[in-house]
PDB file of N, CA and C in Angstrom:
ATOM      1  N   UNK A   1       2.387 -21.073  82.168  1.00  0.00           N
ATOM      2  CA  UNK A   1       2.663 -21.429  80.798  1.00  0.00           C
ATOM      3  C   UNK A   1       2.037 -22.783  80.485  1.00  0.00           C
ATOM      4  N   UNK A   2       1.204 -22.927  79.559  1.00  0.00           N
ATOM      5  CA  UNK A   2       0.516 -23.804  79.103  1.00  0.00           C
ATOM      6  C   UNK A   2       1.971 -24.891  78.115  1.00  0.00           C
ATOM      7  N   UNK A   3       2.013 -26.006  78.090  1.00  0.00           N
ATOM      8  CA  UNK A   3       2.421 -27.070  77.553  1.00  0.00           C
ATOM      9  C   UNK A   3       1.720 -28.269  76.800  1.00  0.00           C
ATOM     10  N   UNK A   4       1.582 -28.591  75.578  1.00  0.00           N
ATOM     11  CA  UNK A   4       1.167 -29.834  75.327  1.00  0.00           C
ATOM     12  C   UNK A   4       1.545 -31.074  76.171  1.00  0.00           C
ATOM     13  N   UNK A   5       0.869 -32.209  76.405  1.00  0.00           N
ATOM     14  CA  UNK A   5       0.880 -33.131  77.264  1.00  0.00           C
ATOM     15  C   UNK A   5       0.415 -34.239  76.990  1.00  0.00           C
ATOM     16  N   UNK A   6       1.259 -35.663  76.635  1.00  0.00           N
ATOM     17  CA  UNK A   6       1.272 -36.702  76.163  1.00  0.00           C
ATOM     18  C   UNK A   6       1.605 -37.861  77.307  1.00  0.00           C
ATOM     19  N   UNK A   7       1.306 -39.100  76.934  1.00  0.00           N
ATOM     20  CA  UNK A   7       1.809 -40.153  77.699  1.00  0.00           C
ATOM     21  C   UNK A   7       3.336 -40.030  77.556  1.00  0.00           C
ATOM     22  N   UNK A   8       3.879 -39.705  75.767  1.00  0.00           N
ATOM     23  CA  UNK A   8       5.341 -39.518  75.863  1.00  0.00           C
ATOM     24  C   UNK A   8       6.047 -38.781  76.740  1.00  0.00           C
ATOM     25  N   UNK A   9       5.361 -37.602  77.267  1.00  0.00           N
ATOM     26  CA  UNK A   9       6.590 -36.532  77.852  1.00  0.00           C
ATOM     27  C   UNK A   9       5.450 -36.780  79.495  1.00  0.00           C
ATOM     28  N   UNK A  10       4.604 -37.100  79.792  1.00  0.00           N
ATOM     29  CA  UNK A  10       4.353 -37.074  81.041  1.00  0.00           C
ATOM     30  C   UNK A  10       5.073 -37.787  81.454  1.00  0.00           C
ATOM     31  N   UNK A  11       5.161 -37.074  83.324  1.00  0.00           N
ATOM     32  CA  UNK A  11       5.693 -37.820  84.518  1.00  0.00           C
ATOM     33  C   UNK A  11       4.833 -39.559  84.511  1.00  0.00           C
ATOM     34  N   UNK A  12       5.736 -40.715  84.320  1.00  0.00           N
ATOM     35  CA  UNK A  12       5.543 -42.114  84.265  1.00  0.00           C
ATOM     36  C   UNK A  12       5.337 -42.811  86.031  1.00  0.00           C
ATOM     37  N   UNK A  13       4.334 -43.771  86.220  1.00  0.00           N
ATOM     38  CA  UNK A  13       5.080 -44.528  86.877  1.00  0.00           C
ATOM     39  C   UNK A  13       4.162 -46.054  87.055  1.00  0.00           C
ATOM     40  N   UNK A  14       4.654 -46.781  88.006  1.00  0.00           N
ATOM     41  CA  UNK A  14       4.160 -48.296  87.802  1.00  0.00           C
ATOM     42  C   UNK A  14       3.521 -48.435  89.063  1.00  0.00           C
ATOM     43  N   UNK A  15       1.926 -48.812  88.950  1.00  0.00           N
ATOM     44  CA  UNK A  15       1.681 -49.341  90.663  1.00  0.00           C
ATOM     45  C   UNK A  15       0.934 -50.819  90.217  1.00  0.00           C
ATOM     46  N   UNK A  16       0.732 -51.477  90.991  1.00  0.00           N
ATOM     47  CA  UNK A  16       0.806 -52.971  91.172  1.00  0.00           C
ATOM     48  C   UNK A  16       1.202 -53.511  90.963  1.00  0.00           C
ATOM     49  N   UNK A  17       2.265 -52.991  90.222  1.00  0.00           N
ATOM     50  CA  UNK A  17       3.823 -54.004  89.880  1.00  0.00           C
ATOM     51  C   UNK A  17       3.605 -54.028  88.365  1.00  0.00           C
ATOM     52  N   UNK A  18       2.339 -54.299  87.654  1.00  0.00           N
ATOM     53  CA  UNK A  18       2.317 -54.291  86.263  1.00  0.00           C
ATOM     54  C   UNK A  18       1.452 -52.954  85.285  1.00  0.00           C
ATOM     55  N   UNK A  19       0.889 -52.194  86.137  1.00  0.00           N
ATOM     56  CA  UNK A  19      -0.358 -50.903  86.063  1.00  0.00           C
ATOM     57  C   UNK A  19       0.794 -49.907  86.142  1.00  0.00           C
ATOM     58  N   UNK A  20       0.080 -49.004  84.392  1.00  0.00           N
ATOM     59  CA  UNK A  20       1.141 -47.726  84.720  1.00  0.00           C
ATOM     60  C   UNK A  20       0.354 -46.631  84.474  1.00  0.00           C
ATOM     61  N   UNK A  21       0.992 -45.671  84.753  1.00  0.00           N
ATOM     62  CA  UNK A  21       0.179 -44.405  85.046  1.00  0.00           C
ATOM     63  C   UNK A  21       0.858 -43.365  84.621  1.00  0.00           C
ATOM     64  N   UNK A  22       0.339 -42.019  84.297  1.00  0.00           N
ATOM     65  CA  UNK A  22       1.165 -40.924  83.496  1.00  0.00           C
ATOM     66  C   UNK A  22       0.572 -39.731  84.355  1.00  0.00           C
ATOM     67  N   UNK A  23       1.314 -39.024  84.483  1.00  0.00           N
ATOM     68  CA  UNK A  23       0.136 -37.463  85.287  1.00  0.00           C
ATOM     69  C   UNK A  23       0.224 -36.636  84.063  1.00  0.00           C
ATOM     70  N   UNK A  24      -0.967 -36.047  83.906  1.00  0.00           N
ATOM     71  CA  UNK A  24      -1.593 -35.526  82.959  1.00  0.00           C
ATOM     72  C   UNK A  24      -1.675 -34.029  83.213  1.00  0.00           C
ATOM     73  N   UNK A  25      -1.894 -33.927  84.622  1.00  0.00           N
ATOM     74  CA  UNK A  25      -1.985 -32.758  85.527  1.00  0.00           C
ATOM     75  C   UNK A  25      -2.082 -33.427  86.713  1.00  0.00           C
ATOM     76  N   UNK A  26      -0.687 -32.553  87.743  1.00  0.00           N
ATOM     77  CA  UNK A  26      -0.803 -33.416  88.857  1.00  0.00           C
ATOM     78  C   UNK A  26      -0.629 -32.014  89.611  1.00  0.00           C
ATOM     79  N   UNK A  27      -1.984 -31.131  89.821  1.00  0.00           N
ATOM     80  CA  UNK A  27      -2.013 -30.304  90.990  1.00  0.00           C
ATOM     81  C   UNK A  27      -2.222 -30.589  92.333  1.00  0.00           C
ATOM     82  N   UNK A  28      -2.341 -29.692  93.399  1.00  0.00           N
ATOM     83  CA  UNK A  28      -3.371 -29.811  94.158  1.00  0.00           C
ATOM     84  C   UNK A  28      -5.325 -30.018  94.132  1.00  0.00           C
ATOM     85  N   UNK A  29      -5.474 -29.442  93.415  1.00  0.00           N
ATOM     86  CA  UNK A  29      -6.762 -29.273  93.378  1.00  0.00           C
ATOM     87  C   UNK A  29      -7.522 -29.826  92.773  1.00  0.00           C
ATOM     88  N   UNK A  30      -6.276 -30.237  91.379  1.00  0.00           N
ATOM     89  CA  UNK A  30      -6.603 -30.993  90.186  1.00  0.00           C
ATOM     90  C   UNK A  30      -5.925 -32.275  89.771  1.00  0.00           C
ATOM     91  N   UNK A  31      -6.149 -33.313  89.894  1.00  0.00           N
ATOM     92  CA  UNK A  31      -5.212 -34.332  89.447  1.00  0.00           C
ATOM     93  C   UNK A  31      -5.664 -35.212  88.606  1.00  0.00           C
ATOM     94  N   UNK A  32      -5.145 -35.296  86.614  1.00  0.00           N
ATOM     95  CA  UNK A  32      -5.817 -35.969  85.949  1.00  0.00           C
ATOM     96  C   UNK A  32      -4.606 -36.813  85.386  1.00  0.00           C
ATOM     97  N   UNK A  33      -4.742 -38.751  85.696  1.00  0.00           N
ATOM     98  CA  UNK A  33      -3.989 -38.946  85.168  1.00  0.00           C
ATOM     99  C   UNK A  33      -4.404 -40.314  84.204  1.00  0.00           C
ATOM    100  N   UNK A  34      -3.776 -40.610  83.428  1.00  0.00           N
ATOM    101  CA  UNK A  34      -4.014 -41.821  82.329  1.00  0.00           C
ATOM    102  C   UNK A  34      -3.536 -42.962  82.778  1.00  0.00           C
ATOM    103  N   UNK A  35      -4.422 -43.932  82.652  1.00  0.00           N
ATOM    104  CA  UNK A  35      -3.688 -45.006  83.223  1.00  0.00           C
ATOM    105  C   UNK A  35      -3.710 -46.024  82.195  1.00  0.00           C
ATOM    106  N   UNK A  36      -2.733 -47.487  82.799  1.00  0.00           N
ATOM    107  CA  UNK A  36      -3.514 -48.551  81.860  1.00  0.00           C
ATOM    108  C   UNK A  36      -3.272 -49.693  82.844  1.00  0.00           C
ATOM    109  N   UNK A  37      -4.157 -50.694  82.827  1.00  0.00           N
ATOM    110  CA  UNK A  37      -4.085 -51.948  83.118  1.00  0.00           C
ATOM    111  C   UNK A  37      -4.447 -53.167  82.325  1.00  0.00           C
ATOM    112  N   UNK A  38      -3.178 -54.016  82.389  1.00  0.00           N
ATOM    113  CA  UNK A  38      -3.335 -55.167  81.626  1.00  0.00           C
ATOM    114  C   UNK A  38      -4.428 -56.324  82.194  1.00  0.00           C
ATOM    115  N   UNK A  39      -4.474 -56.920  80.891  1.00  0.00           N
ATOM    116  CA  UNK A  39      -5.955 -58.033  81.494  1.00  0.00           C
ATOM    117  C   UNK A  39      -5.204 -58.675  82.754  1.00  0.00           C
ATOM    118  N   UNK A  40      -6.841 -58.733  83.792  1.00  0.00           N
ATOM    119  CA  UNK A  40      -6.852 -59.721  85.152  1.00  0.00           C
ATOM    120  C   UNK A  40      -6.252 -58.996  85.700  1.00  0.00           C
ATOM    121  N   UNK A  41      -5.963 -57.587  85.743  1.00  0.00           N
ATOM    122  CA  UNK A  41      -5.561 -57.108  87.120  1.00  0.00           C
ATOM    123  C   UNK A  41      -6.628 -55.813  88.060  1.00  0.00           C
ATOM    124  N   UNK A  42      -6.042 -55.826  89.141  1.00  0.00           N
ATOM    125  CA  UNK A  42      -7.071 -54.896  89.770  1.00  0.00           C
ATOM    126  C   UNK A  42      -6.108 -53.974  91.131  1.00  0.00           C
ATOM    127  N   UNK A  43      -7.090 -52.789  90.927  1.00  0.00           N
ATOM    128  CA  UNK A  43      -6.319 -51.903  92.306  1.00  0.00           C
ATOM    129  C   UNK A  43      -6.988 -52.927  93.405  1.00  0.00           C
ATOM    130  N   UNK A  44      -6.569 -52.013  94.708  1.00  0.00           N
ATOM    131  CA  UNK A  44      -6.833 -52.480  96.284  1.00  0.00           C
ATOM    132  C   UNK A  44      -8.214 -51.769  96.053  1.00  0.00           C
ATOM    133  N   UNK A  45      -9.412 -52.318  96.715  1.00  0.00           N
ATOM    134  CA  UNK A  45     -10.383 -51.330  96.925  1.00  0.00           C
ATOM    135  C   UNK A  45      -9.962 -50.155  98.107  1.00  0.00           C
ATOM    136  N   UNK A  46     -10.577 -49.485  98.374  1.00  0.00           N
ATOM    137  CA  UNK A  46     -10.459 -48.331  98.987  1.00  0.00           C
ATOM    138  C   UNK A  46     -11.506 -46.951  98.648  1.00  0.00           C
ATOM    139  N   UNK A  47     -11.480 -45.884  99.225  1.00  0.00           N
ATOM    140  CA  UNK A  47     -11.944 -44.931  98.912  1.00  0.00           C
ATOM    141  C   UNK A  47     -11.053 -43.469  99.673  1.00  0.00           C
ATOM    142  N   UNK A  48     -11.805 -42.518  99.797  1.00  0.00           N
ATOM    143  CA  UNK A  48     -11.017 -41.332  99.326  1.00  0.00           C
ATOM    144  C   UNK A  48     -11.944 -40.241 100.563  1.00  0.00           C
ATOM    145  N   UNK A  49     -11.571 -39.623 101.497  1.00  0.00           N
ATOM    146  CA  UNK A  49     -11.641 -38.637 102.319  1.00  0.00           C
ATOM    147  C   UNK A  49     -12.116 -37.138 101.673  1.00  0.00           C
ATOM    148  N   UNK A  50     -11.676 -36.997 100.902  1.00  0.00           N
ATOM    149  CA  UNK A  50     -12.181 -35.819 100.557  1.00  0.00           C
ATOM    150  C   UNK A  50     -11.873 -35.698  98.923  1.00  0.00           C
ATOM    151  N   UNK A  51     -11.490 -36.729  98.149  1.00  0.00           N
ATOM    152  CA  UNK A  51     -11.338 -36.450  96.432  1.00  0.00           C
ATOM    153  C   UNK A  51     -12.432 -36.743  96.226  1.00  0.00           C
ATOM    154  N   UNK A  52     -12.897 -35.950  95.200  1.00  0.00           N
ATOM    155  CA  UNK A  52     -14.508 -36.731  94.630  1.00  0.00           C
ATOM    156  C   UNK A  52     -13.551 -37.071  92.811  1.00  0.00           C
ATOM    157  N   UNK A  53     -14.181 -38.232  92.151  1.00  0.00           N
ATOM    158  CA  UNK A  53     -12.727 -38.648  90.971  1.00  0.00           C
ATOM    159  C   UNK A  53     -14.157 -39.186  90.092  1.00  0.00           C
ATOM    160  N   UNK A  54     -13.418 -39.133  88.953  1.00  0.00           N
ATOM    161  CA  UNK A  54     -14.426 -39.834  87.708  1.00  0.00           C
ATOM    162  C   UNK A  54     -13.336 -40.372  86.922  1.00  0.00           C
ATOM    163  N   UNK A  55     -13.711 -41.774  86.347  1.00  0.00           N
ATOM    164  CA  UNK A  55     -13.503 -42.622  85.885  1.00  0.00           C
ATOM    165  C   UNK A  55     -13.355 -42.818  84.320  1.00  0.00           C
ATOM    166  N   UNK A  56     -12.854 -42.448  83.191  1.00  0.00           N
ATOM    167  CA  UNK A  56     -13.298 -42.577  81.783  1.00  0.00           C
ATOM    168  C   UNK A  56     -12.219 -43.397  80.975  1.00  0.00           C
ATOM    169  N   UNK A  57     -12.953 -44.127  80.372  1.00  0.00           N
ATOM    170  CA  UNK A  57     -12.479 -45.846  79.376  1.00  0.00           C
ATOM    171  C   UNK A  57     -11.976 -44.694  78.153  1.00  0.00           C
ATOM    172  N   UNK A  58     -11.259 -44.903  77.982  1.00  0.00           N
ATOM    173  CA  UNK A  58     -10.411 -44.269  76.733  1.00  0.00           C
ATOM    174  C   UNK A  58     -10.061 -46.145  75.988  1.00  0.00           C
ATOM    175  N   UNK A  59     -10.198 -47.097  76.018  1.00  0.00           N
ATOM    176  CA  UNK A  59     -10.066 -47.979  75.295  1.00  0.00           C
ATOM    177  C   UNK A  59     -10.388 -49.335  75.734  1.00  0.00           C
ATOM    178  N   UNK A  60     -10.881 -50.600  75.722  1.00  0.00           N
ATOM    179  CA  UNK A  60     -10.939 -51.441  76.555  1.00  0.00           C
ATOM    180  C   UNK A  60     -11.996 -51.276  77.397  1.00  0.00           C
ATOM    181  N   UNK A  61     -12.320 -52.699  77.901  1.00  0.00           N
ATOM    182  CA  UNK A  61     -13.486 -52.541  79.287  1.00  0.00           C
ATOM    183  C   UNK A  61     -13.027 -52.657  80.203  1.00  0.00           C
ATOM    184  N   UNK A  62     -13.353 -52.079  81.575  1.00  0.00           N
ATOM    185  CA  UNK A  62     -13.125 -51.728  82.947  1.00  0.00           C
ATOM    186  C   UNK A  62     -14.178 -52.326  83.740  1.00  0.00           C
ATOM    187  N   UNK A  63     -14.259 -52.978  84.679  1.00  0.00           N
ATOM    188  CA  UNK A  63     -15.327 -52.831  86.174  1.00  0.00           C
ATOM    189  C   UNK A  63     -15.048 -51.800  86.707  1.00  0.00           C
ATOM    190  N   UNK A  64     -16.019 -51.282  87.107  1.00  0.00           N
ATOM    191  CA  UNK A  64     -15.445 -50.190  88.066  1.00  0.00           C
ATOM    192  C   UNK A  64     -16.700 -50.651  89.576  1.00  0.00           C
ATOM    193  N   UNK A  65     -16.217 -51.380  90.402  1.00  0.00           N
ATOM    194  CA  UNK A  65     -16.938 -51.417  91.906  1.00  0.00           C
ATOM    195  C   UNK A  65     -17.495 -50.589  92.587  1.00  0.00           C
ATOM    196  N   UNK A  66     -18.255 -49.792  92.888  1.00  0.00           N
ATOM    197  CA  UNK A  66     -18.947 -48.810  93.745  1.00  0.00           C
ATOM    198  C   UNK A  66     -19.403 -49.381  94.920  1.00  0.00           C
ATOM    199  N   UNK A  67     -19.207 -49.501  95.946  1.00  0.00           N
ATOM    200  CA  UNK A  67     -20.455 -50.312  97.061  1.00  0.00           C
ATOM    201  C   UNK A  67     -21.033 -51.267  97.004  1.00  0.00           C
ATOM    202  N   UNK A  68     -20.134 -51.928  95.755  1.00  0.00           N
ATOM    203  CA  UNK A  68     -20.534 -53.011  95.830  1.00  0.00           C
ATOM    204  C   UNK A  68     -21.511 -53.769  94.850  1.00  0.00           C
ATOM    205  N   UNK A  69     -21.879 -52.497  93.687  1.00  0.00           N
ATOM    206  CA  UNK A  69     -22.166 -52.335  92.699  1.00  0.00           C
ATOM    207  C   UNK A  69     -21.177 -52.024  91.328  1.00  0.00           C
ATOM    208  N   UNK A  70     -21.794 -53.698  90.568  1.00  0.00           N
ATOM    209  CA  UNK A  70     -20.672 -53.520  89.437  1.00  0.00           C
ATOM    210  C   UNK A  70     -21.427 -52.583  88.323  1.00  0.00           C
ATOM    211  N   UNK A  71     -20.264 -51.674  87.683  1.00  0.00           N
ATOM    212  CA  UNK A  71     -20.657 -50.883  86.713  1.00  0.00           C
ATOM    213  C   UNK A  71     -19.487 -51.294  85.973  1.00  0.00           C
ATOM    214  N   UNK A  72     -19.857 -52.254  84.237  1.00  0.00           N
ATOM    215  CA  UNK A  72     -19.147 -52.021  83.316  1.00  0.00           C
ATOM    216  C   UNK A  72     -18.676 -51.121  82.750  1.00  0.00           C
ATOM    217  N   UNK A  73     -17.933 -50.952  82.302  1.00  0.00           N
ATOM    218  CA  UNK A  73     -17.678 -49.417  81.626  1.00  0.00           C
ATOM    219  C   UNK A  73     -16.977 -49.495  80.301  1.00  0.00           C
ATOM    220  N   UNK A  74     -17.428 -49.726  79.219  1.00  0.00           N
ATOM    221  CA  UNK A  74     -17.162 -49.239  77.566  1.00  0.00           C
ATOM    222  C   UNK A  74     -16.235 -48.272  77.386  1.00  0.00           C
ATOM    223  N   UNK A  75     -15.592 -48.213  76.106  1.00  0.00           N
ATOM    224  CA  UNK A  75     -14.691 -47.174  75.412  1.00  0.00           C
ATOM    225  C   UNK A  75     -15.724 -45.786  75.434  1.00  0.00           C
ATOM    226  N   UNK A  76     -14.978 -45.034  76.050  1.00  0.00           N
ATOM    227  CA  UNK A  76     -15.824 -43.739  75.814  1.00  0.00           C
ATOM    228  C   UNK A  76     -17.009 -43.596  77.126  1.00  0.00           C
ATOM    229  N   UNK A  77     -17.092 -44.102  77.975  1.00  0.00           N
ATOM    230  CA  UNK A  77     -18.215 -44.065  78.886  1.00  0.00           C
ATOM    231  C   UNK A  77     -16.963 -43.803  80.490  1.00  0.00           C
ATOM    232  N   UNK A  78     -17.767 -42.971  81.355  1.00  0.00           N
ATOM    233  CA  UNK A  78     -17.293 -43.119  82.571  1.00  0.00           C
ATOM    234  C   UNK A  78     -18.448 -43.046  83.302  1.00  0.00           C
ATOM    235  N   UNK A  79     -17.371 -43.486  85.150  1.00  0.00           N
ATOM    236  CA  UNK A  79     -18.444 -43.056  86.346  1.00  0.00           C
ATOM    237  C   UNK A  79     -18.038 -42.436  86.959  1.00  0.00           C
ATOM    238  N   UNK A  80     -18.588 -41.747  87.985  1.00  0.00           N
ATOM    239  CA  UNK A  80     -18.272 -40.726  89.152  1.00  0.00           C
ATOM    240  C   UNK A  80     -18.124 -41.047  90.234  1.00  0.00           C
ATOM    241  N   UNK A  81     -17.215 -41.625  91.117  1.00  0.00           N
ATOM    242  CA  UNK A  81     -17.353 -41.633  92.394  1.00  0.00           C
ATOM    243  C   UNK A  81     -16.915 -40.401  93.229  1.00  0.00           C
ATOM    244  N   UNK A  82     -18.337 -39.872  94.545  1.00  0.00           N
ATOM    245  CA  UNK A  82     -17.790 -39.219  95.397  1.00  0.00           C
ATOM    246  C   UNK A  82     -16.982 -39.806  96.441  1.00  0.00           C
ATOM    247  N   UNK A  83     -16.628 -38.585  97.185  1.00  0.00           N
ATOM    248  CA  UNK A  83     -15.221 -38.550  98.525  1.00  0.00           C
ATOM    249  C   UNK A  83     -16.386 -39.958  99.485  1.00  0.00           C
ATOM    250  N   UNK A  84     -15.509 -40.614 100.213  1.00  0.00           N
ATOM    251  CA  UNK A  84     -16.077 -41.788 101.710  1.00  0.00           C
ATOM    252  C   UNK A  84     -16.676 -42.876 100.563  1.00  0.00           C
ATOM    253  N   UNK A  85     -16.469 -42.975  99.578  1.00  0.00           N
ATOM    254  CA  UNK A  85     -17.638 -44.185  98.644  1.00  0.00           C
ATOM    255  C   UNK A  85     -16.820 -45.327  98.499  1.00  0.00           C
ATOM    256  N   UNK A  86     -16.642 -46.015  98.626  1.00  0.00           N
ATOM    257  CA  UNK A  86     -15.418 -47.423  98.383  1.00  0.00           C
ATOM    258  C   UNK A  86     -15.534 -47.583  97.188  1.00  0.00           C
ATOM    259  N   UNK A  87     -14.622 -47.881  96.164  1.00  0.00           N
ATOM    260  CA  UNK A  87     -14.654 -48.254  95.288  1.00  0.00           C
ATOM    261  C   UNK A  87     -13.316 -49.234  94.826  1.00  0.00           C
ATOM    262  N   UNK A  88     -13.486 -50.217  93.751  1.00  0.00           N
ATOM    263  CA  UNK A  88     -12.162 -51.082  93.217  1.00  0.00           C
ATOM    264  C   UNK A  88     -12.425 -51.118  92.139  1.00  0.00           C
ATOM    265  N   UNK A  89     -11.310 -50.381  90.943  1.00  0.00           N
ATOM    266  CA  UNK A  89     -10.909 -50.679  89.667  1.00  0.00           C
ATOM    267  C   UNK A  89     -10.455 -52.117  89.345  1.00  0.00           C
ATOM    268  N   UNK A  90     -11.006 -53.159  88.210  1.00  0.00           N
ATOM    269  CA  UNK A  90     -10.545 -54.200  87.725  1.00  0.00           C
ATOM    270  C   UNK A  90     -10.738 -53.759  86.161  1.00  0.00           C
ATOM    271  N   UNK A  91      -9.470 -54.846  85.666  1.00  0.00           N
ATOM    272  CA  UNK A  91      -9.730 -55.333  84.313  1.00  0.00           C
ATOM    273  C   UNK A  91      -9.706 -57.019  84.555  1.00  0.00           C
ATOM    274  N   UNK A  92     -11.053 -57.297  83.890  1.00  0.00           N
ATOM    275  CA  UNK A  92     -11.173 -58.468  84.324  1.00  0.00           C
ATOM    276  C   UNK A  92     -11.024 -59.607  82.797  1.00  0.00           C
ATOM    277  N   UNK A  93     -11.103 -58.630  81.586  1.00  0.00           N
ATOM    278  CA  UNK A  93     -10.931 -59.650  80.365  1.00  0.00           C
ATOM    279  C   UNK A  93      -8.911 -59.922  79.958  1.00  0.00           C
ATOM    280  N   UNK A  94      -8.856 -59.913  78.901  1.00  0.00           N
ATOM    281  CA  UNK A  94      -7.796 -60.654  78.844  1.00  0.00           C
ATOM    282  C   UNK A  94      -6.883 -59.221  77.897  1.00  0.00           C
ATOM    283  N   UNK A  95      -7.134 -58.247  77.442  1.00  0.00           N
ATOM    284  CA  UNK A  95      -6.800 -57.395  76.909  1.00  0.00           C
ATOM    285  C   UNK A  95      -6.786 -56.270  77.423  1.00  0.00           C
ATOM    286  N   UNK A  96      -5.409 -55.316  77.407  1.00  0.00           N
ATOM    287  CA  UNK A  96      -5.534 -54.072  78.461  1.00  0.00           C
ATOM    288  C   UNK A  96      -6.438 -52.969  78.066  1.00  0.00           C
ATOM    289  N   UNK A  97      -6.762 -52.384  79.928  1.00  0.00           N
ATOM    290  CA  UNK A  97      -8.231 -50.941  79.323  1.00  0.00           C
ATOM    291  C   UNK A  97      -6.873 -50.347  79.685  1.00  0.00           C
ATOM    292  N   UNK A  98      -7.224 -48.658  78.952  1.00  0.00           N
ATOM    293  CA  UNK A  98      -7.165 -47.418  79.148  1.00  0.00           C
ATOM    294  C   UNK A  98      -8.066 -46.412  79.563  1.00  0.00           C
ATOM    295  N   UNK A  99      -7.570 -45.573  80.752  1.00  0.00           N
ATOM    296  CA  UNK A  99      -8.684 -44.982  80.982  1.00  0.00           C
ATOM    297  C   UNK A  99      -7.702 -43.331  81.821  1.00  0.00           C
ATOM    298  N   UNK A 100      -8.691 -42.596  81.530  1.00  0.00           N
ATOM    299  CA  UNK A 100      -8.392 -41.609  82.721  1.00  0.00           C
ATOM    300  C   UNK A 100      -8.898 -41.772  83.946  1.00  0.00           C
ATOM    301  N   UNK A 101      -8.010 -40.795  84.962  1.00  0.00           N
ATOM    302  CA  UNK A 101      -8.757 -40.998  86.492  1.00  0.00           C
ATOM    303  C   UNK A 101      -8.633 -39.321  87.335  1.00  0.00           C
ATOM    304  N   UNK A 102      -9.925 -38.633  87.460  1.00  0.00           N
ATOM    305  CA  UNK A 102      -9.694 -37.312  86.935  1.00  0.00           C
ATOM    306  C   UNK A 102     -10.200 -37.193  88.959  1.00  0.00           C
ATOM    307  N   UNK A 103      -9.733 -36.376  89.672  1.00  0.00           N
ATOM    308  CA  UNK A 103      -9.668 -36.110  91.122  1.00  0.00           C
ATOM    309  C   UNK A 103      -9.709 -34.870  91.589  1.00  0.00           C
ATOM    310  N   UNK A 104     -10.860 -34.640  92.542  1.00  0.00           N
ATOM    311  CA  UNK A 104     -10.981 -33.351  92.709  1.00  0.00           C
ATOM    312  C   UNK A 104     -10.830 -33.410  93.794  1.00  0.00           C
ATOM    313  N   UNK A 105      -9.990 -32.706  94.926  1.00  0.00           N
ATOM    314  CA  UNK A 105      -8.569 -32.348  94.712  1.00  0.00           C
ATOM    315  C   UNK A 105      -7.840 -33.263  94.531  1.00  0.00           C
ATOM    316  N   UNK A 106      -6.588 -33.516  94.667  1.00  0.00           N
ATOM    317  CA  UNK A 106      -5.830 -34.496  94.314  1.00  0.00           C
ATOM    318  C   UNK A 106      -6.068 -35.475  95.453  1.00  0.00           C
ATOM    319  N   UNK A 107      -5.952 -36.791  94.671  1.00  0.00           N
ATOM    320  CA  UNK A 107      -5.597 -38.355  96.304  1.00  0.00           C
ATOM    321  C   UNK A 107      -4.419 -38.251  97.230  1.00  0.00           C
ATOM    322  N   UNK A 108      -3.532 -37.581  96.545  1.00  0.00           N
ATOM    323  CA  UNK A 108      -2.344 -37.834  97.424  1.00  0.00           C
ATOM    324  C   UNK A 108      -2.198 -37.369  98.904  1.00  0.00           C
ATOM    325  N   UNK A 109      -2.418 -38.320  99.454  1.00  0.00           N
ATOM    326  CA  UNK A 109      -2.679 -38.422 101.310  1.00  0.00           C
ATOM    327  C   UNK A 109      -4.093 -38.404 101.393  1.00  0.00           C
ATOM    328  N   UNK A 110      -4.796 -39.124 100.770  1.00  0.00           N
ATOM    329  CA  UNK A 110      -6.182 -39.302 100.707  1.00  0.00           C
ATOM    330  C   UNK A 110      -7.177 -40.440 100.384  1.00  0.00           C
ATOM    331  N   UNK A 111      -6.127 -41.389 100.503  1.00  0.00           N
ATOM    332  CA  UNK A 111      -6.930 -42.609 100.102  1.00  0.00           C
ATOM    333  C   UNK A 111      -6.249 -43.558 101.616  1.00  0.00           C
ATOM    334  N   UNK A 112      -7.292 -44.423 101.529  1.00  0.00           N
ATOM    335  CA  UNK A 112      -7.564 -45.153 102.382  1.00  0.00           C
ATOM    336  C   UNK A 112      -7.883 -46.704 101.914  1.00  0.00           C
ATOM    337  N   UNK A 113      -7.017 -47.797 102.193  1.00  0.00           N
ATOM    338  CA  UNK A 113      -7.077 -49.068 101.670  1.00  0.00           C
ATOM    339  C   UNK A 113      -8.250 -49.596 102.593  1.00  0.00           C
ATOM    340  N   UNK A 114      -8.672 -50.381 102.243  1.00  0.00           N
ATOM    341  CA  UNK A 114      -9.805 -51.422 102.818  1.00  0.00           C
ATOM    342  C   UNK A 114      -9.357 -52.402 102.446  1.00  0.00           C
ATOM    343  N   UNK A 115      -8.172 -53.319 101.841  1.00  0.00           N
ATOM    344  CA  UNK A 115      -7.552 -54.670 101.664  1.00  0.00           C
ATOM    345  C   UNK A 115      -6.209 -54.648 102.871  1.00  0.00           C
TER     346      UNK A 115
END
């Protein structure tokens, strides 16, 4: 059964203490969820065993780190990282991004910190 699906009625939750997140679809195979982070904050870098995930700015600018390669990222623009690639999400200006974070299959038991 298909359901409409909002930040209002999605499953909520908080990681870095101030970064929140909504599941959008939280399968196995499929895991798309919305996030937001307020200015100056950032995930742990890390990367991912077997999710391959793409990245998309729904509002606000993002860094998004690849290897070490910065890619800005605009309202409306994403990137792709594949599975073993390190990568670290920042918001580095002073106003929060929105973005999706779309995972093929899902991260959960699949990520790997490098901090």
């Amino acid at each position: 059964m298909s359901i409409k699906i909002s930040k209002e009625n999605a499953e909520h939750y908080i990681w870095g203490g101030v970064c929140d997140g909504w599941h959008l679809v939280k399968g196995q195979e499929l895991s798309v969820i919305h996030e937001r982070m307020p200015g100056q904050t950032a995930e742990v870098r890390h990367y991912h065993e077997r999710s391959r995930q793409f990245f998309f700015v729904l509002s606000g600018q993002a860094v998004l780190e690849v290897e070490g390669v910065r890619h800005i990222i605009g309202s409306l623009e994403g990137v792709e990282v594949p599975p073993g690639v390190s990568h670290q999400m920042r918001n580095e200006g002073a106003e929060a991004v929105e973005f999706l974070v779309i995972s093929q299959p899902t991260t959960r038991g699949d990520r790997i910190n490098e901090e």
